[in-house]
PDB file of N, CA and C in Angstrom:
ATOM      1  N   UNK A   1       0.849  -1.166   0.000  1.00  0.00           N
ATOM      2  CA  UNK A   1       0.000   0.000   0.000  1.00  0.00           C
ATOM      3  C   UNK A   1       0.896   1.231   0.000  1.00  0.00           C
ATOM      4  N   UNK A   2       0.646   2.331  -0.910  1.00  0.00           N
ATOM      5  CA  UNK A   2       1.368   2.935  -1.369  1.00  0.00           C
ATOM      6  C   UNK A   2       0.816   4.773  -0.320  1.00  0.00           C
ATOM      7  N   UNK A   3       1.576   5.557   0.633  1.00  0.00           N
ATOM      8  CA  UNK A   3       0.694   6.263   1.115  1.00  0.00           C
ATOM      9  C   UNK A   3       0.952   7.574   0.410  1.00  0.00           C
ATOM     10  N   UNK A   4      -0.326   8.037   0.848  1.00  0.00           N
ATOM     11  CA  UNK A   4      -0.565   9.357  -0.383  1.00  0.00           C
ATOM     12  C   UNK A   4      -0.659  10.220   0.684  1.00  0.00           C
ATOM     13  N   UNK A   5       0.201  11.670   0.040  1.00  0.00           N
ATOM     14  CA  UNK A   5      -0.318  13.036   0.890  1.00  0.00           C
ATOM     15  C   UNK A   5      -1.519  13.414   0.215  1.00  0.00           C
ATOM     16  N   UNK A   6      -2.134  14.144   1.210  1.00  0.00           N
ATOM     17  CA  UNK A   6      -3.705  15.115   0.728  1.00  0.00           C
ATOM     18  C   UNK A   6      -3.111  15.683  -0.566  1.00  0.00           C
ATOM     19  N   UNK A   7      -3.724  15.853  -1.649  1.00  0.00           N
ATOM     20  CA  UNK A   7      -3.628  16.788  -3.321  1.00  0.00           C
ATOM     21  C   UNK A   7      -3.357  18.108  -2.864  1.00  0.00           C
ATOM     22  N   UNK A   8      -3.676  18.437  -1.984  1.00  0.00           N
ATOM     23  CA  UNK A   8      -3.408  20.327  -1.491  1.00  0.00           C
ATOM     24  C   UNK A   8      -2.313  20.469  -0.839  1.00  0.00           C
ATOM     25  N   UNK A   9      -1.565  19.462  -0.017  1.00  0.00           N
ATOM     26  CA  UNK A   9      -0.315  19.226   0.321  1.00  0.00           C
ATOM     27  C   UNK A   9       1.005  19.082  -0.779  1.00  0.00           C
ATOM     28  N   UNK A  10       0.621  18.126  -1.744  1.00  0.00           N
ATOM     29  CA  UNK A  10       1.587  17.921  -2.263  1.00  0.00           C
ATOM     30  C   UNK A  10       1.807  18.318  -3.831  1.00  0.00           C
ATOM     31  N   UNK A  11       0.601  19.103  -4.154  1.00  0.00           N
ATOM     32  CA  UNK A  11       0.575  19.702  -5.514  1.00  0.00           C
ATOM     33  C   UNK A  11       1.411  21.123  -5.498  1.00  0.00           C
ATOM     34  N   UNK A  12       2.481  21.690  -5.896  1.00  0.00           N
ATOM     35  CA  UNK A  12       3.085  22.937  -5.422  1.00  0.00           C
ATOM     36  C   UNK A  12       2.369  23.965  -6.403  1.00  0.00           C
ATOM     37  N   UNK A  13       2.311  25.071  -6.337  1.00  0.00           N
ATOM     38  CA  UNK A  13       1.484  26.138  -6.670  1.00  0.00           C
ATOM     39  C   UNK A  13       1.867  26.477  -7.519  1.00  0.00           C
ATOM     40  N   UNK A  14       3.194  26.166  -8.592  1.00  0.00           N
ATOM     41  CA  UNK A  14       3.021  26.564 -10.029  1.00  0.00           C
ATOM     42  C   UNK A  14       2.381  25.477 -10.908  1.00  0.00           C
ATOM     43  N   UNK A  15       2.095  24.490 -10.317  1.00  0.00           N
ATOM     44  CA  UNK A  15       1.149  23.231 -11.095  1.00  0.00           C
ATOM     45  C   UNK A  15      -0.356  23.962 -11.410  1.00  0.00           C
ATOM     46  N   UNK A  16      -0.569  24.853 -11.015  1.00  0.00           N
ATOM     47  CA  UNK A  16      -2.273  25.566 -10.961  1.00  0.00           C
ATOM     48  C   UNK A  16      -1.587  26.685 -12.338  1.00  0.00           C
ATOM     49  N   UNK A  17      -0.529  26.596 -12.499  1.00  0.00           N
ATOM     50  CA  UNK A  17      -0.241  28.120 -13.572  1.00  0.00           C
ATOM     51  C   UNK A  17      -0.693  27.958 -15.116  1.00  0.00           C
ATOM     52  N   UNK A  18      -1.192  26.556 -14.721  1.00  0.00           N
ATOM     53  CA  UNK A  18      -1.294  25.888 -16.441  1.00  0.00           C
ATOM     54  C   UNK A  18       0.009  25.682 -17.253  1.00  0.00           C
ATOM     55  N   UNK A  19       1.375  25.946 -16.973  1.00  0.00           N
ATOM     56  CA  UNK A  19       2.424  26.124 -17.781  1.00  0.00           C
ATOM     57  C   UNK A  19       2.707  23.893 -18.255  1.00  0.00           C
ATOM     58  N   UNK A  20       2.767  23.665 -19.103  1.00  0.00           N
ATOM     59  CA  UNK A  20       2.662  21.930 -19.205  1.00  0.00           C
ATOM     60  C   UNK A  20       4.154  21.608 -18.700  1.00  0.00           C
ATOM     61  N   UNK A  21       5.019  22.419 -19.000  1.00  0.00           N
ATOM     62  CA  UNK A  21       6.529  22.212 -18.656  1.00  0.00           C
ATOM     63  C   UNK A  21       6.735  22.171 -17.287  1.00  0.00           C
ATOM     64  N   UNK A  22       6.102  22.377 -15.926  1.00  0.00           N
ATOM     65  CA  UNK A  22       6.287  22.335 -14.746  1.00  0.00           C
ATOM     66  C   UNK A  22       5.286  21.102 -14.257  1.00  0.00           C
ATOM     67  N   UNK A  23       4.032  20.873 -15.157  1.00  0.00           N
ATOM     68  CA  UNK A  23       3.599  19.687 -14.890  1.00  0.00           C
ATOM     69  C   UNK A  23       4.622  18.211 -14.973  1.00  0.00           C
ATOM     70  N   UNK A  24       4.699  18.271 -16.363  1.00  0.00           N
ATOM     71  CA  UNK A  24       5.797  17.329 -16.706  1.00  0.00           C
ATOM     72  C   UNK A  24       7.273  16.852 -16.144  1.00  0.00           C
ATOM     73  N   UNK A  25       7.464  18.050 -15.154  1.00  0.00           N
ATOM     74  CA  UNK A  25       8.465  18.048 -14.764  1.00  0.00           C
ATOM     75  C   UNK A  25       8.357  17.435 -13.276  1.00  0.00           C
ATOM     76  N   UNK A  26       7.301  17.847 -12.526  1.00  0.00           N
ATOM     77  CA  UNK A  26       6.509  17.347 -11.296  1.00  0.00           C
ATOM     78  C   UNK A  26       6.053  15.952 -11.423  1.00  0.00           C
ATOM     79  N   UNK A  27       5.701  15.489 -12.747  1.00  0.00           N
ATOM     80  CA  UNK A  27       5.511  14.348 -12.879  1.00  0.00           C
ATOM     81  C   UNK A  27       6.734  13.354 -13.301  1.00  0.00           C
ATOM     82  N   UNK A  28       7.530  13.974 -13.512  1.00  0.00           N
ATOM     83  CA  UNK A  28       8.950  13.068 -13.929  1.00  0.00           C
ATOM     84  C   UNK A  28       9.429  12.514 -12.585  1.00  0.00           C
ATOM     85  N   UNK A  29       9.162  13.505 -11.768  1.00  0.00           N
ATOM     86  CA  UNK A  29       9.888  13.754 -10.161  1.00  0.00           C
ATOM     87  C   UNK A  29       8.784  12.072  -9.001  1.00  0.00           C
ATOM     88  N   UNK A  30       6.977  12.442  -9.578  1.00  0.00           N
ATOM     89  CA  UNK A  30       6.809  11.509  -8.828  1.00  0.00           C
ATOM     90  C   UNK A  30       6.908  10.075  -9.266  1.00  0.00           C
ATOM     91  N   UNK A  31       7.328  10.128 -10.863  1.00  0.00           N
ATOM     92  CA  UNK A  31       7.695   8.586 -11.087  1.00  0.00           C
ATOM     93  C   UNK A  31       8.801   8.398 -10.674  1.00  0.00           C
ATOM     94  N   UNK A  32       9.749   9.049 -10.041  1.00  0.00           N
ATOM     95  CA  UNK A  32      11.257   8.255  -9.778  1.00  0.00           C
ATOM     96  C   UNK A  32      11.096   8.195  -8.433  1.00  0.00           C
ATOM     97  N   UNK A  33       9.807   8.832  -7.833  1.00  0.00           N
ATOM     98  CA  UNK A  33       9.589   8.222  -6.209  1.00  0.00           C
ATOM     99  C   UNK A  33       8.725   6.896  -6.013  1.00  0.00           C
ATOM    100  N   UNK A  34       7.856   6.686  -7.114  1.00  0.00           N
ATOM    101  CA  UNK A  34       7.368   5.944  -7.238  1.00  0.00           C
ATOM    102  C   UNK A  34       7.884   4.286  -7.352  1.00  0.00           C
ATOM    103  N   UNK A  35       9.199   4.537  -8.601  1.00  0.00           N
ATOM    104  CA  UNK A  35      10.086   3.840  -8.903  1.00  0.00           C
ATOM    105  C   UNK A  35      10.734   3.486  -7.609  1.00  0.00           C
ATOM    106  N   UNK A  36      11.072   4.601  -6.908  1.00  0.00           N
ATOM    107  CA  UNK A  36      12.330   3.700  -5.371  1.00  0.00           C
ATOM    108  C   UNK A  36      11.388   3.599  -5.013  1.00  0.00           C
ATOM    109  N   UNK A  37      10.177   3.656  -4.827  1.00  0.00           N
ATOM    110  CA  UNK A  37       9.284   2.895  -3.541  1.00  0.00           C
ATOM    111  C   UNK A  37       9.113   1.575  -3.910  1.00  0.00           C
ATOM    112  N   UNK A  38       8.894   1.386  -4.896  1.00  0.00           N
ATOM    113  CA  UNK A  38       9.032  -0.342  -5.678  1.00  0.00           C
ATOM    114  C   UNK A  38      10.174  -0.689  -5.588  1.00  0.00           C
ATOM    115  N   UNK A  39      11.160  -0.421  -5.387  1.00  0.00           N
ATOM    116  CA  UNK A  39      12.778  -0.845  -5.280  1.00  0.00           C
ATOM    117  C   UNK A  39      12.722  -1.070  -3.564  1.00  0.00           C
ATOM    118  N   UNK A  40      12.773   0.021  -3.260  1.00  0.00           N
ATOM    119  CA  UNK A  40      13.028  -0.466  -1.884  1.00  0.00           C
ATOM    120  C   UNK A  40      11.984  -1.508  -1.098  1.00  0.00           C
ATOM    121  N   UNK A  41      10.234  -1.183  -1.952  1.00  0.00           N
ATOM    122  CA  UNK A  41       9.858  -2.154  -1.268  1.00  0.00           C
ATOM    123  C   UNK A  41       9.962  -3.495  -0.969  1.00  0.00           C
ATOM    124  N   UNK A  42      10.603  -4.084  -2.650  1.00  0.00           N
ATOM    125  CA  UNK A  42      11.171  -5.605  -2.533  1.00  0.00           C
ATOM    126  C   UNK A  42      12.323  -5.978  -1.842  1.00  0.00           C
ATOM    127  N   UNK A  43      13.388  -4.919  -1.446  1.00  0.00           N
ATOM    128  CA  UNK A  43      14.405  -4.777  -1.266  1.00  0.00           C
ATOM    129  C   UNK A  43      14.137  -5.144   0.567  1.00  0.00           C
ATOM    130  N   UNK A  44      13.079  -4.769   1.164  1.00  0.00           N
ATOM    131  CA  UNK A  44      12.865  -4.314   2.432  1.00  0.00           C
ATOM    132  C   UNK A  44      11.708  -5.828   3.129  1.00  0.00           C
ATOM    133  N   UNK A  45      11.613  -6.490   2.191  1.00  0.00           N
ATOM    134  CA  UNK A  45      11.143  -7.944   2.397  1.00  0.00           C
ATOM    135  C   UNK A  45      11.934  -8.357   2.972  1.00  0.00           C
ATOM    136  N   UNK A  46      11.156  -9.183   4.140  1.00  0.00           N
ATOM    137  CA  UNK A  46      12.782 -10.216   4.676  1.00  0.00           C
ATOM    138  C   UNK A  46      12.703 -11.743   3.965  1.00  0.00           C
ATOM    139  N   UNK A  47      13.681 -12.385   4.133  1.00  0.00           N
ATOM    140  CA  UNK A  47      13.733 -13.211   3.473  1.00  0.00           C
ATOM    141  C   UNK A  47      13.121 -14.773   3.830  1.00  0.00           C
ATOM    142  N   UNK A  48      13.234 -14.253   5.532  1.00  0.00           N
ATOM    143  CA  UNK A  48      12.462 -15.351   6.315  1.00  0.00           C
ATOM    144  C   UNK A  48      11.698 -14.535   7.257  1.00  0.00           C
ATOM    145  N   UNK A  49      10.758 -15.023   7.707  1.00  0.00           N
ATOM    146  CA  UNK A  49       9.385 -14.827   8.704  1.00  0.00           C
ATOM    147  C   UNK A  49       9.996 -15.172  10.017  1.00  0.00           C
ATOM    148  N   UNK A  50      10.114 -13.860  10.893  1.00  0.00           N
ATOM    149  CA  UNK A  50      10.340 -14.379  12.050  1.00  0.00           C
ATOM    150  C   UNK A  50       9.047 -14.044  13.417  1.00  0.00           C
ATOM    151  N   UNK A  51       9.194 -14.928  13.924  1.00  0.00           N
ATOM    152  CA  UNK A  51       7.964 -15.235  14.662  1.00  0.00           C
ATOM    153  C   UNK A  51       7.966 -14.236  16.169  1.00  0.00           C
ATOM    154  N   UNK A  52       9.106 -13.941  16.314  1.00  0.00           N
ATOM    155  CA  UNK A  52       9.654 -13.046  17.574  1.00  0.00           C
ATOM    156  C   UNK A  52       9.030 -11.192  16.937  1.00  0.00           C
ATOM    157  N   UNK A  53       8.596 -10.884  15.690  1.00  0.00           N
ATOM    158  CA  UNK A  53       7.616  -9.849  15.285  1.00  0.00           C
ATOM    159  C   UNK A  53       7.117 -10.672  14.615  1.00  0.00           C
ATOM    160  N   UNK A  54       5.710 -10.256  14.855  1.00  0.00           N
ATOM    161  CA  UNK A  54       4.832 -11.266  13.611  1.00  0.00           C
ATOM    162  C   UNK A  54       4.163  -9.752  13.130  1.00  0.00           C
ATOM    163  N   UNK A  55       3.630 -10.091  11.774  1.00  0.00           N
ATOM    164  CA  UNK A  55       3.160  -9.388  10.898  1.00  0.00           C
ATOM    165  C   UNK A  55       1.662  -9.001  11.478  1.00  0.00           C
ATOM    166  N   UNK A  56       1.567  -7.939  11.115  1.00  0.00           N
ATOM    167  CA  UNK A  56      -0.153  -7.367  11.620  1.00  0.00           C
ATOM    168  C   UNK A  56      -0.302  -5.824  10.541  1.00  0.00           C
ATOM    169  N   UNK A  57      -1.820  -5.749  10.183  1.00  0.00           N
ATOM    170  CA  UNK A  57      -2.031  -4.918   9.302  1.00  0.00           C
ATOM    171  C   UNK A  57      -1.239  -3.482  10.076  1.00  0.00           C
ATOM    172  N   UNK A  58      -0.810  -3.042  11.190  1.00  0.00           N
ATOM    173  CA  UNK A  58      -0.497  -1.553  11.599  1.00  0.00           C
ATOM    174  C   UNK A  58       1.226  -1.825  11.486  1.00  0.00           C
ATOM    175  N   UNK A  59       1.824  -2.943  11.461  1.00  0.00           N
ATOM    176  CA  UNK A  59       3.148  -2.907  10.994  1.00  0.00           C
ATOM    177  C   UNK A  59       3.567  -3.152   9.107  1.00  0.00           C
ATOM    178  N   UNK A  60       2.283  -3.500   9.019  1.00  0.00           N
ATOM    179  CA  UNK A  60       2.419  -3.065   7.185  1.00  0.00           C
ATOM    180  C   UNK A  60       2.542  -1.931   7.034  1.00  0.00           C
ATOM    181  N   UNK A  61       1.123  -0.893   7.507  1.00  0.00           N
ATOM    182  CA  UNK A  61       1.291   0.525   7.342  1.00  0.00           C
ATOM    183  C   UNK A  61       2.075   0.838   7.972  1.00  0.00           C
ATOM    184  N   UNK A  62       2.756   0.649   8.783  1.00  0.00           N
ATOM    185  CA  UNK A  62       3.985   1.666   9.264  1.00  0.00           C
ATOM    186  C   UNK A  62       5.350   1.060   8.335  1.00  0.00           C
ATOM    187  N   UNK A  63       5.456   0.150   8.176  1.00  0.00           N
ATOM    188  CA  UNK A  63       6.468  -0.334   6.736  1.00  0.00           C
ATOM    189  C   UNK A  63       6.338   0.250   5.546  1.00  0.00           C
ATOM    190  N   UNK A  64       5.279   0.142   5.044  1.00  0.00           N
ATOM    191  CA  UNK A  64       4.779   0.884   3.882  1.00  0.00           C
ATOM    192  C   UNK A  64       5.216   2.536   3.828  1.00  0.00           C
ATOM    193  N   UNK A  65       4.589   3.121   4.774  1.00  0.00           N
ATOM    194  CA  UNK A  65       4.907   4.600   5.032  1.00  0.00           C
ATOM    195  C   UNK A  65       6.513   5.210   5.379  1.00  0.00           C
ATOM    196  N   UNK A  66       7.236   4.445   5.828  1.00  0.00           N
ATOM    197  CA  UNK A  66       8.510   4.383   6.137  1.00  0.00           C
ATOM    198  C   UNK A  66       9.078   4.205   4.795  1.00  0.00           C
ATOM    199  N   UNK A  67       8.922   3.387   4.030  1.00  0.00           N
ATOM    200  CA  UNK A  67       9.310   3.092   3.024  1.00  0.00           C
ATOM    201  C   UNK A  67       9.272   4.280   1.788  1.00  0.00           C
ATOM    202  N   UNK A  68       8.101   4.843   1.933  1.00  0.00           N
ATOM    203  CA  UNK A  68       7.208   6.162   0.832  1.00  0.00           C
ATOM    204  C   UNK A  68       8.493   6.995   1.530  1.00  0.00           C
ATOM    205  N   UNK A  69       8.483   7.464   2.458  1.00  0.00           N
ATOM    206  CA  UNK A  69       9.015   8.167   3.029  1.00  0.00           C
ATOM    207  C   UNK A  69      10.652   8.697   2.567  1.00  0.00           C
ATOM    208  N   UNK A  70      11.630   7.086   3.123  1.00  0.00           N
ATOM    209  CA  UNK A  70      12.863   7.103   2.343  1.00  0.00           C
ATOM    210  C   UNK A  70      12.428   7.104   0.763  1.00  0.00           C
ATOM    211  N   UNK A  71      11.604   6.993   0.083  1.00  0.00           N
ATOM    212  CA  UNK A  71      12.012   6.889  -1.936  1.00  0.00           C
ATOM    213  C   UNK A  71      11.430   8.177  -1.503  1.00  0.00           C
ATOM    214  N   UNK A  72      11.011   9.065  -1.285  1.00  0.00           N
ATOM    215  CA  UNK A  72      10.490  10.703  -1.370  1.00  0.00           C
ATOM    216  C   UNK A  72      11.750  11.396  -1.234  1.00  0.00           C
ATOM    217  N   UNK A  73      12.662  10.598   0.440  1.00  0.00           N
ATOM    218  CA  UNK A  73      13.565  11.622   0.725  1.00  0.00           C
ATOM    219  C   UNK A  73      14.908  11.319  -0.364  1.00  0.00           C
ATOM    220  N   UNK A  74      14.938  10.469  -1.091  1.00  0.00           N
ATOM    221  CA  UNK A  74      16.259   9.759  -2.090  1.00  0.00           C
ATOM    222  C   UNK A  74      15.562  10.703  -3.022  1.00  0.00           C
ATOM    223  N   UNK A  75      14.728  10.536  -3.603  1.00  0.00           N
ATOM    224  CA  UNK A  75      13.764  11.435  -5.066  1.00  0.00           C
ATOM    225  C   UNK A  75      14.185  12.551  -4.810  1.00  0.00           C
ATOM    226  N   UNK A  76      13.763  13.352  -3.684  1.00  0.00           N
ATOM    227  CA  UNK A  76      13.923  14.858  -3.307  1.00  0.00           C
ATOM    228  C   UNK A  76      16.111  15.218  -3.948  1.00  0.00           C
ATOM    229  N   UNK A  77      16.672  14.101  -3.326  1.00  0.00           N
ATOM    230  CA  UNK A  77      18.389  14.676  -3.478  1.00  0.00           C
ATOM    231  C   UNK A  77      18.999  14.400  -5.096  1.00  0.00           C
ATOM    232  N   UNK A  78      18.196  13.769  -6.037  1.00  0.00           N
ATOM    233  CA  UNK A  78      18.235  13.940  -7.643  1.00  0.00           C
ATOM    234  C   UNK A  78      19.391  13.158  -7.702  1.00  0.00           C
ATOM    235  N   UNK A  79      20.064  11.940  -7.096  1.00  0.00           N
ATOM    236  CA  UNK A  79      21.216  11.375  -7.165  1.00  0.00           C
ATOM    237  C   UNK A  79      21.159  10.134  -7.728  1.00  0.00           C
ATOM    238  N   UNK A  80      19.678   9.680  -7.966  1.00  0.00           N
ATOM    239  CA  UNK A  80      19.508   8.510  -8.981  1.00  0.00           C
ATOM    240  C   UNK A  80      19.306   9.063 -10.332  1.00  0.00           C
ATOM    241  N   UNK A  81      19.092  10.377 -10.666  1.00  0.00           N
ATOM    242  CA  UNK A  81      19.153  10.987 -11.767  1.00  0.00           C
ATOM    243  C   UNK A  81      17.848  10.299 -12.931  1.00  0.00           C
ATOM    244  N   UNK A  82      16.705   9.164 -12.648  1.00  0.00           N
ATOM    245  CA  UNK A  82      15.824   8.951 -13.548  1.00  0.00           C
ATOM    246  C   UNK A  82      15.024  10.070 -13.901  1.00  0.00           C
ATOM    247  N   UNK A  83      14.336  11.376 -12.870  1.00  0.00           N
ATOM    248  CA  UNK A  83      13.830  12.000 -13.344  1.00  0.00           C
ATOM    249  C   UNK A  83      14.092  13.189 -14.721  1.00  0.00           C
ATOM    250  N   UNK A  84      15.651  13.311 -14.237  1.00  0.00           N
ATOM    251  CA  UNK A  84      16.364  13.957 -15.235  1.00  0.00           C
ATOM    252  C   UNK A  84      15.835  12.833 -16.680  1.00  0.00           C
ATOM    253  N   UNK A  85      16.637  12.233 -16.215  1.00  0.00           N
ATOM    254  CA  UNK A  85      16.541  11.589 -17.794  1.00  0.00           C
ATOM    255  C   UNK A  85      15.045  11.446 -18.364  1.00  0.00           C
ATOM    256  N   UNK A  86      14.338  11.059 -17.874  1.00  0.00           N
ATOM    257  CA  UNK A  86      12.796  11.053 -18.259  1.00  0.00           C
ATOM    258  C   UNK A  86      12.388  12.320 -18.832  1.00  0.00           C
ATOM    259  N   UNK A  87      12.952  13.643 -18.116  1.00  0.00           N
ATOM    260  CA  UNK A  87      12.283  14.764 -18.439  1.00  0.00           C
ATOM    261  C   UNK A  87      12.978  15.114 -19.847  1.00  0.00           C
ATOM    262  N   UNK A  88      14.431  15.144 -19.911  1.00  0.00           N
ATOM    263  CA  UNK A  88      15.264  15.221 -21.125  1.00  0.00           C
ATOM    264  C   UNK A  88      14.520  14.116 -22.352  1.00  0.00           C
ATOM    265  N   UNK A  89      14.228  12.996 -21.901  1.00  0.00           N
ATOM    266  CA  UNK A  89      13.683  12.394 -23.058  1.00  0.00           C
ATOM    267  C   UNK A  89      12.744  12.943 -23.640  1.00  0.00           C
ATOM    268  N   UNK A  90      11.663  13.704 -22.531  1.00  0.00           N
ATOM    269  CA  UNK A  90       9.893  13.601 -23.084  1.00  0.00           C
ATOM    270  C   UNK A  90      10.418  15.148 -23.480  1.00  0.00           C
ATOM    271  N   UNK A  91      11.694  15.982 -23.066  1.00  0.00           N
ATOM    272  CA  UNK A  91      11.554  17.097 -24.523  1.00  0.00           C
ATOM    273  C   UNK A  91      11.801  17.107 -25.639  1.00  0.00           C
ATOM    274  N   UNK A  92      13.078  15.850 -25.661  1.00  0.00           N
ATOM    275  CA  UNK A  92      13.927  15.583 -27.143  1.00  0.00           C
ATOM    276  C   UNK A  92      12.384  15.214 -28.163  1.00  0.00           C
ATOM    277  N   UNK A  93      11.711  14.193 -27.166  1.00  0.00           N
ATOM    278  CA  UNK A  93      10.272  13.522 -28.586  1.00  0.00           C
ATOM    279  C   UNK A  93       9.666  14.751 -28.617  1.00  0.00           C
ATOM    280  N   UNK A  94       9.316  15.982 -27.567  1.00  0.00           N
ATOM    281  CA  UNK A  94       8.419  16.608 -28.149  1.00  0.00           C
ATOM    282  C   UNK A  94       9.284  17.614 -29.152  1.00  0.00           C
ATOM    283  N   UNK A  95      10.382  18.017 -28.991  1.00  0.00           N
ATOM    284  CA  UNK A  95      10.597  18.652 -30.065  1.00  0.00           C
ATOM    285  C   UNK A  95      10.876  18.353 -31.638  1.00  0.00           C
ATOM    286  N   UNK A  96      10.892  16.890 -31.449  1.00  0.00           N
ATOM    287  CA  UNK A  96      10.993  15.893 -32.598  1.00  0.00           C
ATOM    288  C   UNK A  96      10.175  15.923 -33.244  1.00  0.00           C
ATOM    289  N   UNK A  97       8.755  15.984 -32.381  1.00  0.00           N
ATOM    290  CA  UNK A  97       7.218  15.522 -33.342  1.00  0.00           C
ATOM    291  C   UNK A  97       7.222  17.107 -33.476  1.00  0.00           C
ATOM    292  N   UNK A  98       7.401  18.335 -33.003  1.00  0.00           N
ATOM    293  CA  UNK A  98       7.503  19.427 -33.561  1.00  0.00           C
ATOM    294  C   UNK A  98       7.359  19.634 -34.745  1.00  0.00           C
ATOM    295  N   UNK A  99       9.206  19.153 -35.109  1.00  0.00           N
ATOM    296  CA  UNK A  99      10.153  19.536 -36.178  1.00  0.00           C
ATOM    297  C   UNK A  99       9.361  19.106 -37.344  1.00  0.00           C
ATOM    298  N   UNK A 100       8.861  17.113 -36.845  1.00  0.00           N
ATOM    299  CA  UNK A 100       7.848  16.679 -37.891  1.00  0.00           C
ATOM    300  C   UNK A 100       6.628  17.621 -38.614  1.00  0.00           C
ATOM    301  N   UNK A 101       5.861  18.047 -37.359  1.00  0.00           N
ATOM    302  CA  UNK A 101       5.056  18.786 -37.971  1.00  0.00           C
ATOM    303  C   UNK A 101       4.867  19.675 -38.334  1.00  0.00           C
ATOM    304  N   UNK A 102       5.849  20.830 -38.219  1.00  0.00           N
ATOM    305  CA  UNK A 102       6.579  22.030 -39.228  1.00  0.00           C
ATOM    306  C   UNK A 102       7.544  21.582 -40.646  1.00  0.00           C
ATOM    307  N   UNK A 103       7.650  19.935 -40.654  1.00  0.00           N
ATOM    308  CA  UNK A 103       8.788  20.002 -41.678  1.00  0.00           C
ATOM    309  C   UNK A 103       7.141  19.048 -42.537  1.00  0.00           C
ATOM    310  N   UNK A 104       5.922  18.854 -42.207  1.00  0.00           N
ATOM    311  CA  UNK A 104       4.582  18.507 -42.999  1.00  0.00           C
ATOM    312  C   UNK A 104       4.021  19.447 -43.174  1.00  0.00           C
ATOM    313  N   UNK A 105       4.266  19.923 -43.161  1.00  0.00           N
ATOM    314  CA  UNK A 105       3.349  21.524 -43.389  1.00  0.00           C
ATOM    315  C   UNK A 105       3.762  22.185 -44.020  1.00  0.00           C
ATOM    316  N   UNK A 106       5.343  22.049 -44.772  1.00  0.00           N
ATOM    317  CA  UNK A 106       5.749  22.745 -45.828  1.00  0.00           C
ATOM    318  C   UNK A 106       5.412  21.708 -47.155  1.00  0.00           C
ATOM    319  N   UNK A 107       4.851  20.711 -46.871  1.00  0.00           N
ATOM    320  CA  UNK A 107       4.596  20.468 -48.139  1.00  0.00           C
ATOM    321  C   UNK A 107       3.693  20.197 -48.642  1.00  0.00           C
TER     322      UNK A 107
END
């Protein structure tokens, strides 16, 4: 279970400016938190069941949330560098399909 802040918490206030380039860019940011939260979550499995803590739904959510927590605070320091690259990709295609459709339109 993946935990979510409230939308008014975690949406920052140039996302309301309409500009698509700060969306895209906010969204590059929550797939590479998204991404270490799936990394660390398999990562953070143990490998054997020990009976001295046993599992109960309020030590999931507090695993779970711990977990959101570190891939937010790794995401936040840009040192896995996916968001970069994601964002550099999705400008190279858009200026690509651009070029396409200024270089169809001349003919």
């Amino acid at each position: 279970m993946l935990y979510v802040m409230p939308v008014s918490l975690s949406i920052p206030i140039e996302l309301n400016s309409g500009d698509d380039s700060v969306r895209k860019k906010v969204a590059c940011e929550e797939f590479e938190r998204i991404f270490l939260y799936e990394i660390l979550k398999e990562v953070r499995k143990p490998v054997l069941k020990s009976k001295l803590f046993p599992e109960n739904s309020t030590k999931q959510i507090y695993d779970d949330m711990l977990t959101d927590a570190l891939a937010g605070e790794i995401a936040k320091s840009h040192q896995l560098g996916v968001a970069e690259q994601l964002w550099k990709e999705i400008t190279l295609m858009e200026n690509l399909t651009k070029e396409n459709i200024q270089n169809a339109d001349k003919y």
